[in-house]
Protein backbone atom coordinates (compact mmCIF):
# COMPACT_ATOMS: atom_id res chain seq x y z
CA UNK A 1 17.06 -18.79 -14.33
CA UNK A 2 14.59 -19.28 -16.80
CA UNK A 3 12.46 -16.36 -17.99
CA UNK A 4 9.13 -17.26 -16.28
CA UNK A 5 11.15 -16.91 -12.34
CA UNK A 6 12.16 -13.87 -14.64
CA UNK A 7 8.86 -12.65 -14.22
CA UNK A 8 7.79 -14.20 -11.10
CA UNK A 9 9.99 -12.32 -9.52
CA UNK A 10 8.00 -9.14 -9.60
CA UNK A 11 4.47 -11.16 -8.59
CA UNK A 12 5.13 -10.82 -4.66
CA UNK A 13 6.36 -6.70 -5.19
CA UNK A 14 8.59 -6.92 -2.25
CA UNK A 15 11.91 -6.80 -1.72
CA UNK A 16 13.63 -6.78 1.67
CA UNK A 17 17.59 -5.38 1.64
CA UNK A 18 19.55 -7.08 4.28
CA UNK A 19 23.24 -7.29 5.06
CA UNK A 20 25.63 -9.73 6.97
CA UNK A 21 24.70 -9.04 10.12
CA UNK A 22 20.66 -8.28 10.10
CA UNK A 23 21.28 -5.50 12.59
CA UNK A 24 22.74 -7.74 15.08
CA UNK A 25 20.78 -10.67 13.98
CA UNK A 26 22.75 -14.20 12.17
CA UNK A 27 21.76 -13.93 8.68
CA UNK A 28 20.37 -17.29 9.29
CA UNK A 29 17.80 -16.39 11.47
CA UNK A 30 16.81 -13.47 9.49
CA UNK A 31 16.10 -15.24 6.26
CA UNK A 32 14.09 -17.54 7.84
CA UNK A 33 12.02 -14.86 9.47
CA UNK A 34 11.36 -12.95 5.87
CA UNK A 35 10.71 -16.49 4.46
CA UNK A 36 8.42 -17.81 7.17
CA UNK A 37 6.56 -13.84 6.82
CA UNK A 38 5.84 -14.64 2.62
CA UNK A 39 8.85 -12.95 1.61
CA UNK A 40 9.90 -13.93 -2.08
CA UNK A 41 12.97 -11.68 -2.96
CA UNK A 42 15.65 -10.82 -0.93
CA UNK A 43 18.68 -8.89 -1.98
CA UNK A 44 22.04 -9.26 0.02
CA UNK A 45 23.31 -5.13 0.22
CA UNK A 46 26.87 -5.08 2.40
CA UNK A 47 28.56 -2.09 2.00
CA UNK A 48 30.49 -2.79 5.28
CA UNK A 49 31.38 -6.41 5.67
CA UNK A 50 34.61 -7.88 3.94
CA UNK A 51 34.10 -9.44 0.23
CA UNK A 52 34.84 -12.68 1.56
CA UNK A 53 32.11 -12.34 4.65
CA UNK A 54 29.81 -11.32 1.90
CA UNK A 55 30.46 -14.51 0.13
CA UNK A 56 29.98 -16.86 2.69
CA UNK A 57 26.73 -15.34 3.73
CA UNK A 58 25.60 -15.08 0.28
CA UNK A 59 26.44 -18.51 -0.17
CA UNK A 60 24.06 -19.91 2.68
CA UNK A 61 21.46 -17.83 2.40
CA UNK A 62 21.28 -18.96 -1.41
CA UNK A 63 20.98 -22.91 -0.19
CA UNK A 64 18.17 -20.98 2.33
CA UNK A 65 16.38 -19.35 -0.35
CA UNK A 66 16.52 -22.09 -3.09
CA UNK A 67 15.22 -24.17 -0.84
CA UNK A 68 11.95 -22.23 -0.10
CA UNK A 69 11.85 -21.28 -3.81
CA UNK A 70 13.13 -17.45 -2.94
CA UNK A 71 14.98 -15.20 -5.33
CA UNK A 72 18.17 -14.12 -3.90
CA UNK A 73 20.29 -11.08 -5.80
CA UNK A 74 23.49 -9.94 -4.59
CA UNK A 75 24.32 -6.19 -4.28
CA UNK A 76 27.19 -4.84 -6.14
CA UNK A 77 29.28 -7.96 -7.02
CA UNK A 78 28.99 -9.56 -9.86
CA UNK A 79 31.80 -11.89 -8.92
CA UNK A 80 29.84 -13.48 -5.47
CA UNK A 81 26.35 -13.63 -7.38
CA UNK A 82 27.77 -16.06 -10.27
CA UNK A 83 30.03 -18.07 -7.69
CA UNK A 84 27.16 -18.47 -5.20
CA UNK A 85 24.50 -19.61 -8.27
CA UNK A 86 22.39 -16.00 -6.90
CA UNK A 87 19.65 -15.07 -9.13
CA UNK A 88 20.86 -12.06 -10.07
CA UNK A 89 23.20 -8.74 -9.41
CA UNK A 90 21.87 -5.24 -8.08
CA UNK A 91 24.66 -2.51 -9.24
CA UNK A 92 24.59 0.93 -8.06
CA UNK A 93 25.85 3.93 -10.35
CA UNK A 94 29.83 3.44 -10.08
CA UNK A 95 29.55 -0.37 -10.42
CA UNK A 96 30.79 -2.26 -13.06
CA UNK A 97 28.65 -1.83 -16.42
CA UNK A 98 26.05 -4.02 -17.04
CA UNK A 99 27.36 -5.31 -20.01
CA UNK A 100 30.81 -6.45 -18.48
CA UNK A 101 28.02 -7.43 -15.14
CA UNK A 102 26.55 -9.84 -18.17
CA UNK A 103 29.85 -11.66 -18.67
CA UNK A 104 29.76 -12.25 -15.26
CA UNK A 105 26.38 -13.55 -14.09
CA UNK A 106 25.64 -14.73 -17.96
CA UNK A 107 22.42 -14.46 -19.61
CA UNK A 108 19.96 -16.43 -17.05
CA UNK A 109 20.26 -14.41 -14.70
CA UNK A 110 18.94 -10.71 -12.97
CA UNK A 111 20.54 -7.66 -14.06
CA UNK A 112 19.08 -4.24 -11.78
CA UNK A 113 20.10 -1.23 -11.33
CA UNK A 114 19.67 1.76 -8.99
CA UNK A 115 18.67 5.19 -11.25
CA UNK A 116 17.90 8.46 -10.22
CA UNK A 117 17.09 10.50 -12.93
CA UNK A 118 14.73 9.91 -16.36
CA UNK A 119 17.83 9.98 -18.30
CA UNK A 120 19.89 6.86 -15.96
CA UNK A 121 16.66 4.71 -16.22
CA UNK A 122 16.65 5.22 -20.07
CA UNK A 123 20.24 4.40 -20.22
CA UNK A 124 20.03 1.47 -17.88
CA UNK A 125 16.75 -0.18 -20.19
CA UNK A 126 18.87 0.35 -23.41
CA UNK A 127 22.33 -1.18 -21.79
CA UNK A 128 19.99 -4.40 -20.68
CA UNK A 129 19.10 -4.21 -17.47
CA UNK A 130 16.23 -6.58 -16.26
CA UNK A 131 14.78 -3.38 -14.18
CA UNK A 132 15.50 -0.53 -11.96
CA UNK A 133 15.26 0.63 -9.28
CA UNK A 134 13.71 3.92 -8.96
CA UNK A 135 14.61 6.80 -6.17
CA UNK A 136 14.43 7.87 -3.82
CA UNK A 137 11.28 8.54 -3.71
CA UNK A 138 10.81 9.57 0.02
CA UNK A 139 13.12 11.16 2.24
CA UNK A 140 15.61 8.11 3.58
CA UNK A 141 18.44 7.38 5.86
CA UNK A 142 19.39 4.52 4.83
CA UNK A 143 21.30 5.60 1.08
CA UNK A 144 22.41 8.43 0.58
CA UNK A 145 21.24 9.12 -3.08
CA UNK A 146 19.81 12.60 -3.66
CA UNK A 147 16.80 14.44 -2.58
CA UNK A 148 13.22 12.80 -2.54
CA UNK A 149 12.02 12.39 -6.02
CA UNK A 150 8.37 12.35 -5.20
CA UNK A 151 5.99 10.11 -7.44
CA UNK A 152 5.72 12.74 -10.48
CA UNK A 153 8.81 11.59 -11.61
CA UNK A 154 7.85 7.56 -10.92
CA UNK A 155 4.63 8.20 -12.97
CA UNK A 156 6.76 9.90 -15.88
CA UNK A 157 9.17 6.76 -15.68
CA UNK A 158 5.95 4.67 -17.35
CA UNK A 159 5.92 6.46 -20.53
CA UNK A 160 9.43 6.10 -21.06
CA UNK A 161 10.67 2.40 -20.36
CA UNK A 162 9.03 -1.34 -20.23
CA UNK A 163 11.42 -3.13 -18.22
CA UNK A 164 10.01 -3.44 -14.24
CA UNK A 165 10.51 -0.64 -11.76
CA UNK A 166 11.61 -1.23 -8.03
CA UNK A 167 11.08 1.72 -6.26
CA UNK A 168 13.48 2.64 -3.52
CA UNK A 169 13.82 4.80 -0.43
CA UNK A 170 11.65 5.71 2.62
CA UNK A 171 9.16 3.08 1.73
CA UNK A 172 6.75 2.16 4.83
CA UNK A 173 3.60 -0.28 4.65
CA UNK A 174 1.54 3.05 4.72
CA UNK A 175 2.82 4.30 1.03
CA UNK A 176 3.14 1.03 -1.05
CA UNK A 177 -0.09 1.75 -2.71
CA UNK A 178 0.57 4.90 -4.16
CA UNK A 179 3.83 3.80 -5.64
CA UNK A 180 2.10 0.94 -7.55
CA UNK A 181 -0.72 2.85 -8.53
CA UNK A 182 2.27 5.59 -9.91
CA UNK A 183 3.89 2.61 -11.58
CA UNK A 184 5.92 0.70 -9.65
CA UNK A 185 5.89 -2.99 -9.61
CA UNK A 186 7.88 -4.13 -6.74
CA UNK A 187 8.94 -2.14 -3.80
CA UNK A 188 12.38 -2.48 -1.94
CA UNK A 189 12.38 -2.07 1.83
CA UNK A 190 15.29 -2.51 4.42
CA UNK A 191 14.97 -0.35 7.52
CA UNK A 192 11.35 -0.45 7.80
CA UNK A 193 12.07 -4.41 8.34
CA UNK A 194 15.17 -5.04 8.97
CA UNK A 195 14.90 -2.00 12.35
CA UNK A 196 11.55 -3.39 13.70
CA UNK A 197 11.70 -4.99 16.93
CA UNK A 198 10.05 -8.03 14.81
CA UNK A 199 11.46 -8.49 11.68
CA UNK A 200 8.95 -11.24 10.78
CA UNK A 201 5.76 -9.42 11.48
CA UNK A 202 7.21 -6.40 9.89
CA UNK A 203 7.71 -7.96 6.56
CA UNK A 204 4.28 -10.01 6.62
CA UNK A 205 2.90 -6.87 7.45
CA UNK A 206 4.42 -5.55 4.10
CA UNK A 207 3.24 -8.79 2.60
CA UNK A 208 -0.36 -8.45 3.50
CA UNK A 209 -0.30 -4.61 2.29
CA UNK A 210 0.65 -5.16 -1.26
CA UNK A 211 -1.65 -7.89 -1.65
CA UNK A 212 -4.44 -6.18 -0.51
CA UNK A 213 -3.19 -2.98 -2.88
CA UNK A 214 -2.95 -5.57 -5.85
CA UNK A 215 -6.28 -7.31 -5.54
């Protein structure tokens, strides 16, 4: 991926964390409904399904999302994201490094990584990632990853690193504009989508929000 999808990447400031099964939903249909809502990253997050079940959905929801011009990044493995052509990896904290991710996925691609603390986000910007993601920041069932952080900490991230931050847990239509104004430039989002009665309407919802915060 060249670097100006690189970039692009970050211009809608959504990003919608589905797995396999969309909550009981084909991961066919559900891609379509984030696409058909404005929905320009999506990142495949599995922590249930077998690796090989993860492939073969990662594998057609990257001929979805290539199609409709949609960044797809794969959660965890390195391995799936480089043989599905994804645009990038997400790693968590006990992943592989992001330099032996690198080998993987090779230099075109999206490197992320989940921090939370000052010191991981450092660490992850001078290792190479691409960005973070930040959190989280509001109370959150879906990951367990520590207490909320809060935005004091998101606004202190600014001073400290240049690469993009994603910021991460409890994240509702209602609070996207305080996390940009703190210094976020993308927001990641599963429940509050992928729960609702209508996914699609959810995520446009989300849509419409951060455009109106950005204008």
């Amino acid at each position: 991926m060249q670097q100006a999808n690189k970039a692009g990447l970050y211009l809608g400031g959504l990003c919608v964390l589905m797995d396999t099964t969309g909550n009981g939903r084909p991961p066919f249909d559900t891609i379509i409904e984030l696409i058909g809502a404005g929905v320009a990253w999506i990142q495949l997050r599995d922590k249930v399904s077998s690796r090989l079940a993860v492939y073969k959905a990662a594998r057609l929801l990257k001929a979805l999302a290539k199609a409709n011009g949609v960044a797809l990044i794969i959660n965890d493995y390195a391995d799936i994201a480089a043989a599905v052509d994804a645009d990038g990896v997400h790693l968590g904290q006990s992943d592989l490094p992001i330099a032996e991710a690198r080998k993987i996925v090779g230099s075109g691609k999206l490197i992320g990584i989940s921090t939370h603390s000052l010191e991981q986000a450092v660490r992850a910007q001078e290792d190479g990632a691409d960005y973070i993601g930040f959190g989280p920041i509001y109370s959150t069932a879906t990951k367990k990853a520590g207490p909320p952080q809060g935005l004091s900490p998101l606004a202190e991230l600014r001073g400290h690193i240049h690469i993009p931050i994603t910021a991460i847990g409890g994240i509702t239509d209602d609070n996207v504009g305080e996390l940009l104004e703190a210094g976020a430039r993308a927001v990641a989002v599963s429940s509050a989508i992928m729960d609702a009665e209508d996914v699609s309407k959810a995520a446009a919802d989300f849509v419409s929000k951060l455009r109106a915060v950005r204008q």
